[in-house]
Each structure stands twice: as structure tokens, then as C-alpha cells.
Protein backbone atom coordinates (compact mmCIF):
# COMPACT_ATOMS: atom_id res chain seq x y z
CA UNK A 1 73.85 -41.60 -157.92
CA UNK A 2 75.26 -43.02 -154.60
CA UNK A 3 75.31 -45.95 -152.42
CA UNK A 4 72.21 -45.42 -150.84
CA UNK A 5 70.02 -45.38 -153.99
CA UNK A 6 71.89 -48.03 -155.27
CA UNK A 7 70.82 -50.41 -152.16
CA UNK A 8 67.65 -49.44 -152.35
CA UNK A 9 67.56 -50.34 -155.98
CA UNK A 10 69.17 -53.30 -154.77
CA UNK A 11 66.19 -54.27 -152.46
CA UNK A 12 63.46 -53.55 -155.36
CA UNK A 13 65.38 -54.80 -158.33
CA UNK A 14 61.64 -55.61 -159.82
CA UNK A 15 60.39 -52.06 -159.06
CA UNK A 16 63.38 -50.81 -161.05
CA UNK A 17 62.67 -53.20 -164.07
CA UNK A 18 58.84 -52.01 -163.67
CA UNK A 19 59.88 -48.62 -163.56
CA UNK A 20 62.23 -48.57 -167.11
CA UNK A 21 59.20 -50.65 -168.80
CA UNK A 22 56.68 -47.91 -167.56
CA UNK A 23 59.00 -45.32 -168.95
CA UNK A 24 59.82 -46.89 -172.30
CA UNK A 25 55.51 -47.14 -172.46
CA UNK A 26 55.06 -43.25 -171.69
CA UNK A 27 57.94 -42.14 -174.05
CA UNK A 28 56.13 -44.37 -176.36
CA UNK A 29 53.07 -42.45 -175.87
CA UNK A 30 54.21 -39.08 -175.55
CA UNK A 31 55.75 -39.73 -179.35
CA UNK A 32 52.69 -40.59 -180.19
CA UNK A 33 51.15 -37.87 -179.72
CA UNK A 34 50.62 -35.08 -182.69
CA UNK A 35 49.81 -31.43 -182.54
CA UNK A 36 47.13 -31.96 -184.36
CA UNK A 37 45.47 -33.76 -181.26
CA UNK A 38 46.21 -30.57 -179.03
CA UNK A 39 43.41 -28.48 -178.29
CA UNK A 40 43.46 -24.82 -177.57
CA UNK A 41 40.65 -23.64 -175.72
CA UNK A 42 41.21 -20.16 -176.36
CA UNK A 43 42.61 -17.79 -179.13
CA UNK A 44 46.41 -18.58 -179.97
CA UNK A 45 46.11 -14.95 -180.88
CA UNK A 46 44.81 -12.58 -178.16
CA UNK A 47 45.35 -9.64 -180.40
CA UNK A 48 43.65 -10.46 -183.53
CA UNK A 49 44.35 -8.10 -186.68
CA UNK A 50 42.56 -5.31 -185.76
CA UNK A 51 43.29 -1.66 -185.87
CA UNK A 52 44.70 -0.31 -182.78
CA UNK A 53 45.73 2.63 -182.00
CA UNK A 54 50.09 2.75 -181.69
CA UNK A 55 51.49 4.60 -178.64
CA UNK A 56 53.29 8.08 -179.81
CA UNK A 57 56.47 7.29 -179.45
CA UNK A 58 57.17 4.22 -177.87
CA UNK A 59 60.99 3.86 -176.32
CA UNK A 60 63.69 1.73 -178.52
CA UNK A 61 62.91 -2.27 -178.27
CA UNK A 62 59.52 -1.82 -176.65
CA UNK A 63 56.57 -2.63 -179.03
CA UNK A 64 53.74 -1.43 -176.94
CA UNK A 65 52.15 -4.56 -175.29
CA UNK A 66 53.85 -7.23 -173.65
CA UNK A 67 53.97 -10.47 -176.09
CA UNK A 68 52.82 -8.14 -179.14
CA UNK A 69 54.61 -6.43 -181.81
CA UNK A 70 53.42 -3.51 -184.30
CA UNK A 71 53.69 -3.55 -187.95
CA UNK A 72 54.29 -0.77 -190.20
CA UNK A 73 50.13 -1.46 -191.14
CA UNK A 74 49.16 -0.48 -187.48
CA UNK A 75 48.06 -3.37 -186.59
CA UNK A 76 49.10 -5.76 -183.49
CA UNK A 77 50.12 -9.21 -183.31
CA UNK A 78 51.13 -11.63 -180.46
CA UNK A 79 54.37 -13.22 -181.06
CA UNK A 80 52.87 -15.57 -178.22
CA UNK A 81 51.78 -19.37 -179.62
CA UNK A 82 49.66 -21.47 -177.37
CA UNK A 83 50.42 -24.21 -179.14
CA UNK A 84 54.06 -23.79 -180.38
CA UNK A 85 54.44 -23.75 -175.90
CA UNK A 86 52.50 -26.68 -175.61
CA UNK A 87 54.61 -28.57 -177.78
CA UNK A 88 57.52 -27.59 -176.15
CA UNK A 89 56.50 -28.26 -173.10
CA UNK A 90 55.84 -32.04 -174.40
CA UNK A 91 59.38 -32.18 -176.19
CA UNK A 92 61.34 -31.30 -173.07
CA UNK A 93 58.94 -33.97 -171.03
CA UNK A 94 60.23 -36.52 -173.37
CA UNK A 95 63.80 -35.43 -172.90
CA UNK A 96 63.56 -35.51 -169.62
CA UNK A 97 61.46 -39.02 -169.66
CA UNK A 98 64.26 -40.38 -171.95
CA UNK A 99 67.23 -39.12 -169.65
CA UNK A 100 65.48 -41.04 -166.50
CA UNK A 101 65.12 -43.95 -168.86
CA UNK A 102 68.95 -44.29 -169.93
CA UNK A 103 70.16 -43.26 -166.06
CA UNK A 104 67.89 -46.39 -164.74
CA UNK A 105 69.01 -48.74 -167.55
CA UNK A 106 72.46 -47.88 -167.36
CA UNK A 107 72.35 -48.56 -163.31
CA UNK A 108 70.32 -51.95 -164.11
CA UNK A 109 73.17 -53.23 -166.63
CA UNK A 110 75.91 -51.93 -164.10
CA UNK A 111 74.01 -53.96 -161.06
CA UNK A 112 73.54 -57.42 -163.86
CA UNK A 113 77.27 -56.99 -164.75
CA UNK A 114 78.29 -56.71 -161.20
CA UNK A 115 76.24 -59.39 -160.00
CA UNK A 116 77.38 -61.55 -162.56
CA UNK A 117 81.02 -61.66 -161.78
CA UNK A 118 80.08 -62.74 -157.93
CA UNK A 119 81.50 -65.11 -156.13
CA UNK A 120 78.65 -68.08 -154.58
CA UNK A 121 79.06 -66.93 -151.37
CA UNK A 122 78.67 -63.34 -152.34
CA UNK A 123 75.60 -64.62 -154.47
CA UNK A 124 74.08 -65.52 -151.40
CA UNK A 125 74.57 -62.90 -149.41
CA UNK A 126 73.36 -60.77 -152.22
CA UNK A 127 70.10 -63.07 -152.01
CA UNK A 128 69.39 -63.04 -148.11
CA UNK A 129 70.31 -59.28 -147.86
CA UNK A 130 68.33 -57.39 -150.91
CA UNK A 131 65.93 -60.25 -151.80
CA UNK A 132 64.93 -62.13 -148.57
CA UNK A 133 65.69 -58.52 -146.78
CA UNK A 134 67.35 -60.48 -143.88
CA UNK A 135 69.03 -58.45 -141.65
CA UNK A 136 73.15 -58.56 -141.14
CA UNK A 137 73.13 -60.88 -137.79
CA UNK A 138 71.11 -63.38 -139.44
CA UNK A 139 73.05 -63.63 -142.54
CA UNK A 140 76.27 -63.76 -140.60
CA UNK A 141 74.70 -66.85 -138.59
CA UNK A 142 73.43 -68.33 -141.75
CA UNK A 143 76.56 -68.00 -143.57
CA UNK A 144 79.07 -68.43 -140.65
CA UNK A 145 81.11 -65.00 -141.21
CA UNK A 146 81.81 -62.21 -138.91
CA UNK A 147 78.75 -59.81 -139.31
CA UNK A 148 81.20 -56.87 -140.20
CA UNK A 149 83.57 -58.99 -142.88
CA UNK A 150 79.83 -59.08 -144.27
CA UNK A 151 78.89 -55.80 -144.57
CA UNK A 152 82.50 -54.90 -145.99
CA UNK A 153 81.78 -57.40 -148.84
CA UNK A 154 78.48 -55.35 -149.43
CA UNK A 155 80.07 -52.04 -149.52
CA UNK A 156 82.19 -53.18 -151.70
CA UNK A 157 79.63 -54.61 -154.14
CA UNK A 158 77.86 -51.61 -153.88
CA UNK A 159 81.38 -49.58 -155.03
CA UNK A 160 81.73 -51.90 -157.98
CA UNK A 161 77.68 -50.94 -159.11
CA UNK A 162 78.68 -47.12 -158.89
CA UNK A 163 81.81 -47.44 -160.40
CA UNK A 164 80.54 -49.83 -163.13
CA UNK A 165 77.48 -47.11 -163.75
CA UNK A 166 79.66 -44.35 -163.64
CA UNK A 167 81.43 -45.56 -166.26
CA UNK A 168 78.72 -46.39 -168.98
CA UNK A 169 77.23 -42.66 -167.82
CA UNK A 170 81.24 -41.76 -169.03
CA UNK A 171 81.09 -43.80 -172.36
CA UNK A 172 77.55 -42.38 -173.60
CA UNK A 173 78.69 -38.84 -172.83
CA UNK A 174 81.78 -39.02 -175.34
């Protein structure tokens, strides 16, 4: 996370809100979701318990086919699941769903908190910058400060967000 995602966070505080309740609804469907409902369109066992013949000799480790094994009945099995993949391929899309979720709440209670504490004028110039998306000249004649006393103020702000995030990342990972 840095200052520049935070701004633009900043400027689409909505989009961010939209964004955790979109995640929170695909988590919520992904769990859903049961194996049962996952359809294989082919054989989860290319090597179906048949007689084959065994290789002479084969070398120490190898069993003869890639993603097979040999048992002592000469026959050959995949150790490869279609299905066991696909479902975890959907458990480490959920991880990954719930890790975005808890990075973008975590930087929307570190941006409330912030904003919170501000002081009126800062309030405003919170307001005309990331919500009006005025541009620094016409919030320094609005608000009668110097234009760069203005955009110290800002960086500032946007210090306190990343520090504040930062530290709830800190406090979950203990």
C-alpha cells in the first residue's frame, strides 16, 4: 500500500465500499459452492484398472507413466484427481478473495478513523479535493491558504491513513 493508492481510494471512497460488498457477495458464493456441484467432463482416472504391461525394470522412484503408479497386481492408477484440483483451485480463490477483502476493509477503517479525528478546515479540504475533485488552486482560493500549506496538510493526511492501516495489517498478523 502507498500514497498513491490511498488517494485514489480517497477520490472513489464509494467504489471502495462497492468493491468490499462485491467481495463479501463472491466469498459468499464461492462457500457456497459444494463438490458435489462440480462436473468432470472427463475420466478423473485416465488409467482405469486395467492390465498393463510394467516396464522391465524401471529406475528407483519412477513408476512408469507420469501421474501413475504400479501396484504389486500390475495394474496402473493415476494418482491425478480432477476434482480433488478443482477444489483446490476454488479454496485458494477464496483465500485469496478473503485476503483482498480484509486489506480493503482494513484501509477503509484506517481512512474513517483518520477522517474522523480532522480538523473543519481539513474536513473541507478533504471534501473539495477527493469528493468535489477540485483541483489545489481552487481550493486554496476557496479556503484562503497558500496552495502548498494545502497540499502539505494532504500529505500528511494521507501519512496518517498508511500509518493507521499499517498498523491494523500489524495487529491481525500477531
Amino acid at each position: 500500500m502507498n500514497a498513491k493508492t490511498i488517494r485514489y481510494y480517497l477520490r472513489n471512497i464509494d467504489g471502495l465500499r462497492q468493491e468490499i460488498s462485491d467481495l463479501q457477495a463472491d466469498i459468499a458464493e464461492y462457500k457456497a459452492m459444494y463438490v458435489e456441484n462440480i462436473n468432470v467432463m472427463f475420466d478423473p482416472d485416465p488409467y482405469p484398472r486395467a492390465r498393463v504391461p510394467l516396464p522391465v525394470k524401471p529406475d528407483q522412484g519412477e513408476d512408469g507413466l507420469s501421474g501413475s503408479t504400479v501396484s504389486s497386481r500390475k495394474t496402473r492408477h493415476s494418482d491425478y484427481s480432477h476434482v480433488e484440483n478443482l477444489v483446490v483451485r476454488r479454496v485458494s480463490f477464496i483465500e485469496k478473495l478473503e485476503r483482498e477483502l480484509f486489506i480493503k476493509k482494513n484501509l477503509l477503517a484506517a481512512i474513517n478513523c483518520v477522517t474522523y479525528y480532522m480538523t473543519p478546515q481539513e474536513k473541507q479540504m478533504f471534501e473539495l479535493r477527493y469528493k468535489k475533485h477540485l483541483p489545489w488552486y481552487t481550493i486554496a482560493e476557496k479556503m484562503n491558504y497558500a496552495e502548498s500549506y494545502l497540499k502539505e496538510r494532504d500529505g500528511w493526511l494521507v501519512k496518517e491513513i498508511l500509518s493507521n492501516f499499517k498498523i491494523r495489517i500489524q495487529r491481525a498478523a500477531r
